[in-house]
Protein backbone atom coordinates (compact mmCIF):
# COMPACT_ATOMS: atom_id res chain seq x y z
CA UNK A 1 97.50 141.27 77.86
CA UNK A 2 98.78 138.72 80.46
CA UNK A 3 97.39 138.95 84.16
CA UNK A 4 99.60 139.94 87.09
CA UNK A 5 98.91 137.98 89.83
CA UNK A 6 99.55 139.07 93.85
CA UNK A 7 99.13 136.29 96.36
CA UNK A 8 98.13 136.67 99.53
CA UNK A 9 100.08 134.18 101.61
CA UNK A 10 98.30 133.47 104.90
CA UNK A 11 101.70 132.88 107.62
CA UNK A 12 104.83 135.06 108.15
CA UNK A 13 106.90 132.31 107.91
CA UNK A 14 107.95 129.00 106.00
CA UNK A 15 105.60 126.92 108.48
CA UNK A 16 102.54 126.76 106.26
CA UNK A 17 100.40 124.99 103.58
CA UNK A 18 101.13 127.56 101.18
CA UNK A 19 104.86 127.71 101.55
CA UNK A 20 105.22 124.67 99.14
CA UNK A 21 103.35 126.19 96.68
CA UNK A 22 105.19 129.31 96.65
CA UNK A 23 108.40 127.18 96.27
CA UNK A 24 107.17 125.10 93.24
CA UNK A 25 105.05 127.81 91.52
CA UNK A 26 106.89 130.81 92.80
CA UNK A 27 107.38 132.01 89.09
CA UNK A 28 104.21 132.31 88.59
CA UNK A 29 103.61 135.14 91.21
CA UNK A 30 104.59 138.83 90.55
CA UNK A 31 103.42 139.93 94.22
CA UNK A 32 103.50 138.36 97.32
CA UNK A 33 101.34 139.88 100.27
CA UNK A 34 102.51 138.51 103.56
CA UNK A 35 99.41 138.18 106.23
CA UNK A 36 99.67 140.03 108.58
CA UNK A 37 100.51 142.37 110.91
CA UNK A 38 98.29 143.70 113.30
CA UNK A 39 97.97 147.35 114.67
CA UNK A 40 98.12 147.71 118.66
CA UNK A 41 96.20 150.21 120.49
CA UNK A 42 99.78 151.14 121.49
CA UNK A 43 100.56 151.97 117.60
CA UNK A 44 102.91 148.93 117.73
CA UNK A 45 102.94 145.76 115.41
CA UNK A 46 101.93 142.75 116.38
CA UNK A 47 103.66 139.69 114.18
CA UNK A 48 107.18 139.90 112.06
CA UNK A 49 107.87 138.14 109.18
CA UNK A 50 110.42 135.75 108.13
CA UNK A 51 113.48 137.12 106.63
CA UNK A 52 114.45 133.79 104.69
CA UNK A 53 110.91 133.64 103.56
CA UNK A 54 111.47 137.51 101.84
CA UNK A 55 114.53 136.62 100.22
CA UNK A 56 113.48 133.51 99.11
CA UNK A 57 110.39 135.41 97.49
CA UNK A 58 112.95 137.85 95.98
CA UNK A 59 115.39 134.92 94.27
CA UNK A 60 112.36 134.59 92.24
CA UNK A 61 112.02 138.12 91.19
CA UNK A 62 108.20 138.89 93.12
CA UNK A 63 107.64 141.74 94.88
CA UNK A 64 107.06 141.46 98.56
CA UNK A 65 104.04 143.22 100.62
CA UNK A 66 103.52 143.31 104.23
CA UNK A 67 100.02 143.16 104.96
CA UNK A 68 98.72 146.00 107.73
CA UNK A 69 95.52 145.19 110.08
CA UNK A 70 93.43 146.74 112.26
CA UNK A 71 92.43 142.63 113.03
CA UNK A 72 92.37 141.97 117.25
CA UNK A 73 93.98 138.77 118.50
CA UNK A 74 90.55 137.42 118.67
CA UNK A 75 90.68 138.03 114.84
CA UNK A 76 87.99 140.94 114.56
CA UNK A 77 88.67 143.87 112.96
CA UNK A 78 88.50 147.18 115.43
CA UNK A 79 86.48 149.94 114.86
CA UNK A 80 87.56 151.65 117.64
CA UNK A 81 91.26 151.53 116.29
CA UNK A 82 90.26 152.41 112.94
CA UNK A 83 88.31 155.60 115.15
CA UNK A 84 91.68 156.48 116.12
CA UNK A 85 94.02 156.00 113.26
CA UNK A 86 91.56 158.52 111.35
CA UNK A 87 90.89 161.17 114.01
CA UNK A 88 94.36 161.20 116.10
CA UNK A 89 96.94 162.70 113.59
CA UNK A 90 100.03 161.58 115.97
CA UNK A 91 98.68 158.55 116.78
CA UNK A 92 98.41 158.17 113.16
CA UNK A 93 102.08 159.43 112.15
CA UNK A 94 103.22 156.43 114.91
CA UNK A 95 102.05 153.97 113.09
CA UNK A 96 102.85 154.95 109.73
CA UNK A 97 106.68 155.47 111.45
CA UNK A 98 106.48 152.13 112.90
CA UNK A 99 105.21 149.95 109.31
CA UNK A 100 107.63 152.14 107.45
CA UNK A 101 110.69 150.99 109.77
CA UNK A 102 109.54 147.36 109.46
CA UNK A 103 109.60 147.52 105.26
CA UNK A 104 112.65 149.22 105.60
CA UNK A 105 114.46 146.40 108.00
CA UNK A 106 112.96 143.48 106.73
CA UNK A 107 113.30 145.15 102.98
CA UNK A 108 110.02 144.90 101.47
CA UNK A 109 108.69 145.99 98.62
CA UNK A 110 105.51 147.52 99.49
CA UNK A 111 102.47 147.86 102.18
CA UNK A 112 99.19 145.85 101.65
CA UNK A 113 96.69 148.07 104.01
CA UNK A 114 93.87 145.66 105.08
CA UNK A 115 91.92 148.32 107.17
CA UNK A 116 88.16 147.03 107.63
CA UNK A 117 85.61 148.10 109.77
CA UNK A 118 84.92 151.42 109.84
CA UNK A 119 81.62 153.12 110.13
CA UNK A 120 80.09 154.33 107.10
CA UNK A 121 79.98 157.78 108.43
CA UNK A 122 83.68 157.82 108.07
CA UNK A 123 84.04 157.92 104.61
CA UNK A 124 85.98 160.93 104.25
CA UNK A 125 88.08 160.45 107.04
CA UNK A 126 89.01 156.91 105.92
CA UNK A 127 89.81 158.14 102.47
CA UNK A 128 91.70 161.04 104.05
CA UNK A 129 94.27 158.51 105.91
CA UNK A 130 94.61 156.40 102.40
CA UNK A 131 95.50 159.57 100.95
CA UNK A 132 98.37 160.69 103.56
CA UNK A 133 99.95 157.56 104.03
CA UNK A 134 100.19 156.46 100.49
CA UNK A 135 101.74 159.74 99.49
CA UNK A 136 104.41 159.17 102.63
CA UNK A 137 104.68 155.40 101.90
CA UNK A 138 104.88 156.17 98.07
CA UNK A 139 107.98 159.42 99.06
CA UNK A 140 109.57 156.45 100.70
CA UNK A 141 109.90 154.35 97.75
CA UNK A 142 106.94 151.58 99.05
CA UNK A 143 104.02 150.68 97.30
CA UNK A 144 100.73 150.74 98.14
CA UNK A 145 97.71 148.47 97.79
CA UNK A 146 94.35 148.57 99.13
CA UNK A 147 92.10 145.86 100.11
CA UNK A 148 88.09 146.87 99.24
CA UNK A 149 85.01 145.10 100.02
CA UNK A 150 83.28 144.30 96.35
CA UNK A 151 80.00 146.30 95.77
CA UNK A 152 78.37 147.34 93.05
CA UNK A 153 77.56 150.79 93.55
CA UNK A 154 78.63 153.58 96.19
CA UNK A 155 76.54 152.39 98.40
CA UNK A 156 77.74 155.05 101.24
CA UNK A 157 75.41 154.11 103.88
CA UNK A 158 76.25 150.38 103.87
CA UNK A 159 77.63 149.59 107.56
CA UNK A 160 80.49 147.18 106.14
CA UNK A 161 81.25 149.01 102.68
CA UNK A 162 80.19 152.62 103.16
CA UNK A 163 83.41 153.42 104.42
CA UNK A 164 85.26 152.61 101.13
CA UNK A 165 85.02 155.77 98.44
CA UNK A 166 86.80 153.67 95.44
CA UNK A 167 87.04 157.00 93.29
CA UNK A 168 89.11 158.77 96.23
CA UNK A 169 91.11 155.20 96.89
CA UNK A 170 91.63 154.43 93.90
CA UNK A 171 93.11 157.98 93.03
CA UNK A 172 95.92 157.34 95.48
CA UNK A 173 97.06 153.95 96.05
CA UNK A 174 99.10 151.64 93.64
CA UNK A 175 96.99 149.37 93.55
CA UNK A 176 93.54 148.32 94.34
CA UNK A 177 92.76 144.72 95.82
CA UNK A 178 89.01 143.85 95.11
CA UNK A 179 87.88 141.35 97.61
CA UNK A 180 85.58 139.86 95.08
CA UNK A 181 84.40 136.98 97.27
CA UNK A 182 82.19 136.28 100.19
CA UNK A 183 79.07 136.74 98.28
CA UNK A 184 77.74 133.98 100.22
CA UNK A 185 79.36 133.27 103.50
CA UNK A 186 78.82 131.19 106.48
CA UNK A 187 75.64 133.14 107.90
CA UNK A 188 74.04 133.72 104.62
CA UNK A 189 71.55 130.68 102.57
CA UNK A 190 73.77 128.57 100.56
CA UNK A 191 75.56 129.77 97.57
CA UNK A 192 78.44 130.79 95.62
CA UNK A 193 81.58 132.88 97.17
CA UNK A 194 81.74 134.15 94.05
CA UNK A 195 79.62 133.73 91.27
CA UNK A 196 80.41 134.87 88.09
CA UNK A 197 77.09 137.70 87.15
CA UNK A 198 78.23 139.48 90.60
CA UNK A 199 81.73 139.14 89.89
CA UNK A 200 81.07 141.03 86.61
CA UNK A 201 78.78 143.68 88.28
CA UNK A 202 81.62 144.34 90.72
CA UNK A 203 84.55 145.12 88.02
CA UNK A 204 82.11 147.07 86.41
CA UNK A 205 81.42 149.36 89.01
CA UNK A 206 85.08 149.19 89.95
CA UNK A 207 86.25 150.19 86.30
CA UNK A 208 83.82 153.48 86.16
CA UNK A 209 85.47 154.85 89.55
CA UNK A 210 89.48 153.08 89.58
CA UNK A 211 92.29 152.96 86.60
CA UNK A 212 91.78 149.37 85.23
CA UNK A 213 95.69 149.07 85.57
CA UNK A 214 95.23 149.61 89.29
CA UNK A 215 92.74 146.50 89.80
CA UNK A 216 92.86 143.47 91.17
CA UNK A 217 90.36 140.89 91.03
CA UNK A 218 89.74 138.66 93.79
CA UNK A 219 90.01 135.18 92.84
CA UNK A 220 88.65 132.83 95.87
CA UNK A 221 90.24 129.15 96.67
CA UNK A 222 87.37 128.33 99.17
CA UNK A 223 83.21 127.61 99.88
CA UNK A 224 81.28 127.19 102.17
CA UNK A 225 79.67 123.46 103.69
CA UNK A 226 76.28 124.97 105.21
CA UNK A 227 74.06 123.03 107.29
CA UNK A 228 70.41 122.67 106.60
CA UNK A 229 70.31 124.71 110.14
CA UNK A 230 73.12 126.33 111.49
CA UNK A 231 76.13 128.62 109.54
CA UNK A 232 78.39 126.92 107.04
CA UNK A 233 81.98 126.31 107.51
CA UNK A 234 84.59 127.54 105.21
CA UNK A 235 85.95 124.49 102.70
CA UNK A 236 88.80 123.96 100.10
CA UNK A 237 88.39 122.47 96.65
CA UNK A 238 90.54 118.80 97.95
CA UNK A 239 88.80 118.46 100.60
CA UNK A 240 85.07 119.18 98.84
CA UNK A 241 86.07 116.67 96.29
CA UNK A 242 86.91 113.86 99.06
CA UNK A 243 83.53 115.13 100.55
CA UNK A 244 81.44 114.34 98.26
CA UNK A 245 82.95 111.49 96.78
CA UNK A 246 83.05 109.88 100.38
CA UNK A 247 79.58 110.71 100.35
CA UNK A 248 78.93 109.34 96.74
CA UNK A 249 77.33 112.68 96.30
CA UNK A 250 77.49 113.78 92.46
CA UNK A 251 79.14 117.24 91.82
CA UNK A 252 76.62 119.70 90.25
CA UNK A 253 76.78 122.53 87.63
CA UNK A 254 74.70 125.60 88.94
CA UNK A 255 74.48 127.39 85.68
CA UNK A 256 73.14 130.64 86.78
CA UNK A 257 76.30 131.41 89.31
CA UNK A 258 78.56 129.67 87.11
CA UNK A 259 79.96 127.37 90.64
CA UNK A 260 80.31 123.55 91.10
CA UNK A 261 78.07 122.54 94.35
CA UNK A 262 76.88 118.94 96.02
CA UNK A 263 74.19 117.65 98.58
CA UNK A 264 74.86 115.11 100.86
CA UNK A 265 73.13 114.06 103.84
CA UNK A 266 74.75 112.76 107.41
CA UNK A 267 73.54 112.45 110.89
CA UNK A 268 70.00 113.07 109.97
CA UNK A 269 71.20 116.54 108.81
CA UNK A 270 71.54 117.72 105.10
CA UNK A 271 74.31 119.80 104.07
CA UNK A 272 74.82 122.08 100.45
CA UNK A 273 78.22 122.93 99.26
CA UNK A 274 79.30 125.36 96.75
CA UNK A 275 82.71 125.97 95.75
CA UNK A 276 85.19 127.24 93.62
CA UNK A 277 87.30 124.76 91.12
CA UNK A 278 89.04 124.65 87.99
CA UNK A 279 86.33 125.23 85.88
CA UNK A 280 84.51 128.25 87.72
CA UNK A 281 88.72 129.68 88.25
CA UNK A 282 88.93 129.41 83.95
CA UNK A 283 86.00 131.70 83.89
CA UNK A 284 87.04 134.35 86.12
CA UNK A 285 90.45 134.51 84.83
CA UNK A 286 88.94 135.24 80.85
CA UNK A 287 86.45 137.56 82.93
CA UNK A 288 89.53 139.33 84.11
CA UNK A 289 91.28 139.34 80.88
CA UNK A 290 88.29 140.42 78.71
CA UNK A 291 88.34 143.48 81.31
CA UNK A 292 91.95 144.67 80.84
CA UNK A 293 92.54 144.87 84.41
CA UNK A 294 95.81 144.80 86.29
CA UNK A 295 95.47 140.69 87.10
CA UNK A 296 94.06 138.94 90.00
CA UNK A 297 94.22 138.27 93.51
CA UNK A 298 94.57 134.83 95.09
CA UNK A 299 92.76 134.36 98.94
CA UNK A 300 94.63 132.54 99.78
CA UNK A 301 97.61 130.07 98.90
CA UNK A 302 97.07 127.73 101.63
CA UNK A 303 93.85 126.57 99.83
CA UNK A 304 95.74 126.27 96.75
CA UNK A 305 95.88 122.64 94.97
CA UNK A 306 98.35 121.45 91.61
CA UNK A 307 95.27 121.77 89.29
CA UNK A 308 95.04 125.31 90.35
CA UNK A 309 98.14 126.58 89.32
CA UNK A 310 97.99 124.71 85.88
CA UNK A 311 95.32 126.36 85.32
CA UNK A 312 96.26 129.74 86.16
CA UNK A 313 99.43 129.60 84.16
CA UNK A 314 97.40 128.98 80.84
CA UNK A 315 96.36 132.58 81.49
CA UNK A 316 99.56 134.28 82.26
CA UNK A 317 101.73 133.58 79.13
């Protein structure tokens, strides 16, 4: 069965990295998720996107999300807010009121709710407000999709992913966005996003609890550059291979996470890099297909390179 595939295009309008991608390999893409729009403490929405941008998307026959926050201007998302949204039932019926108006105007297809954050203790609560404003976003014609942390069991008590039931989530959204990456990150030792054995774990434990033809996969276009001291910075697959071959570094095979990485040194300081390319994308895509699931999730499109999107057609015919 052929993947879907639902982009997450980081910009609300035609100004970024990612917009020529979406113009040349538009086809390619069955859902667009527009990032984002941010929740107020006000119940407002911060950020509108660009009309010509939506209808573009629609000459090409994808569907269009808007993607929801809870993420401050400082880019953090709010647990307070989150606090709020699940205990205040008006505040809560504002905001709904407000994102519904803004699919209807700007004509969108459906909501992409990226609500992160929230204690563990929560749980039901969170689920509860997944639950009510799918069924109200789903009466209005909209669909719904959910962005999850990965994990590879229930985990309940875990202060980042406790919050997310995937059985109760997963029983009322659309769709189901694993955020399959981020297995290393910038504060962590050095190490894949994504490596293939914890992909796998992930969809497995994601299967047993969510309808495979509700799942995404999260496919990341990024890694990390970590210093031998210090927290790594975030890095896209051009600009790793100019990296290394500026530093005449050779590119490396790490056969147990199934990733590319390099060492270099400069300034007295050595640096590891692991990240995602052609080779490590092939094997998550026939991961994804060998599963059955719905299709994967790209984070995000202004990472994106040519190779890329060669490669991910092979899988989608």
């Amino acid at each position: 069965m052929p993947l879907n595939v639902f982009a997450f295009y980081n910009g609300l309008t035609e100004q970024t990295k990612g917009y020529p991608y979406l113009k040349r390999y538009g086809k390619t893409i069955n859902e667009l998720a527009l990032f984002e729009v941010a929740i107020q403490n006000d119940g407002t929405l911060r950020g509108r996107p660009s009309r010509g941008l939506i209808h573009e998307a629609h000459a090409m026959g994808i569907k269009v999300f808007l993607v929801v926050s809870n993420l401050t201007a400082q880019g953090q998302f709010s647990t307070a807010l989150m606090g709020r949204l699940i205990r205040d039932q008006e505040f809560a019926t504002l905001v709904w009121r407000n994102i519904r108006n803004i699919l209807v105007d700007y004509q969108l297809d459906g909501v992409n709710l990226d609500l992160e954050k929230s204690p563990s203790a929560d749980r039901s609560l969170y689920s509860k407000l997944i639950q009510t404003w799918s069924k109200l976003f789903q009466r209005a014609n909209f669909l719904v999709s959910v962005d999850v942390p990965a994990k590879i069991g229930s985990e309940p008590l875990d202060p980042w992913k406790g919050a997310f039931d995937y059985k109760s989530i997963g029983q009322s959204v659309d769709e189901v966005i694993l955020m399959t990456y981020e297995e290393h990150w910038g504060g962590s030792p050095p190490g894949s996003v994504a490596s293939l054995p914890w992909v796998t774990k992930v969809l497995n434990y994601a299967i047993a609890n969510i309808p495979r033809e509700k799942i995404y996969m999260g496919i990341p276009l990024y890694g990390y550059d970590w210093p031998e001291r210090g927290t790594g910075k975030v890095i896209g697959y051009q600009r790793a291979i100019e990296l290394a071959r500026r530093q005449g570094a050779p590119l490396q095979w790490d056969t147990i996470q199934h990733s590319t990485f390099f060492r270099y040194e400069t300034g007295g300081v050595r640096h590891t890099v692991y990240f995602e390319d052609p080779r490590s994308l092939r094997e998550k895509l026939e991961l994804a297909r060998q599963m059955g699931i719905r299709g994967v999730a790209l984070w995000e499109m202004n990472l994106s390179y040519p190779r890329f999107w060669e490669v991910l057609q092979m899988y989608l015919k």
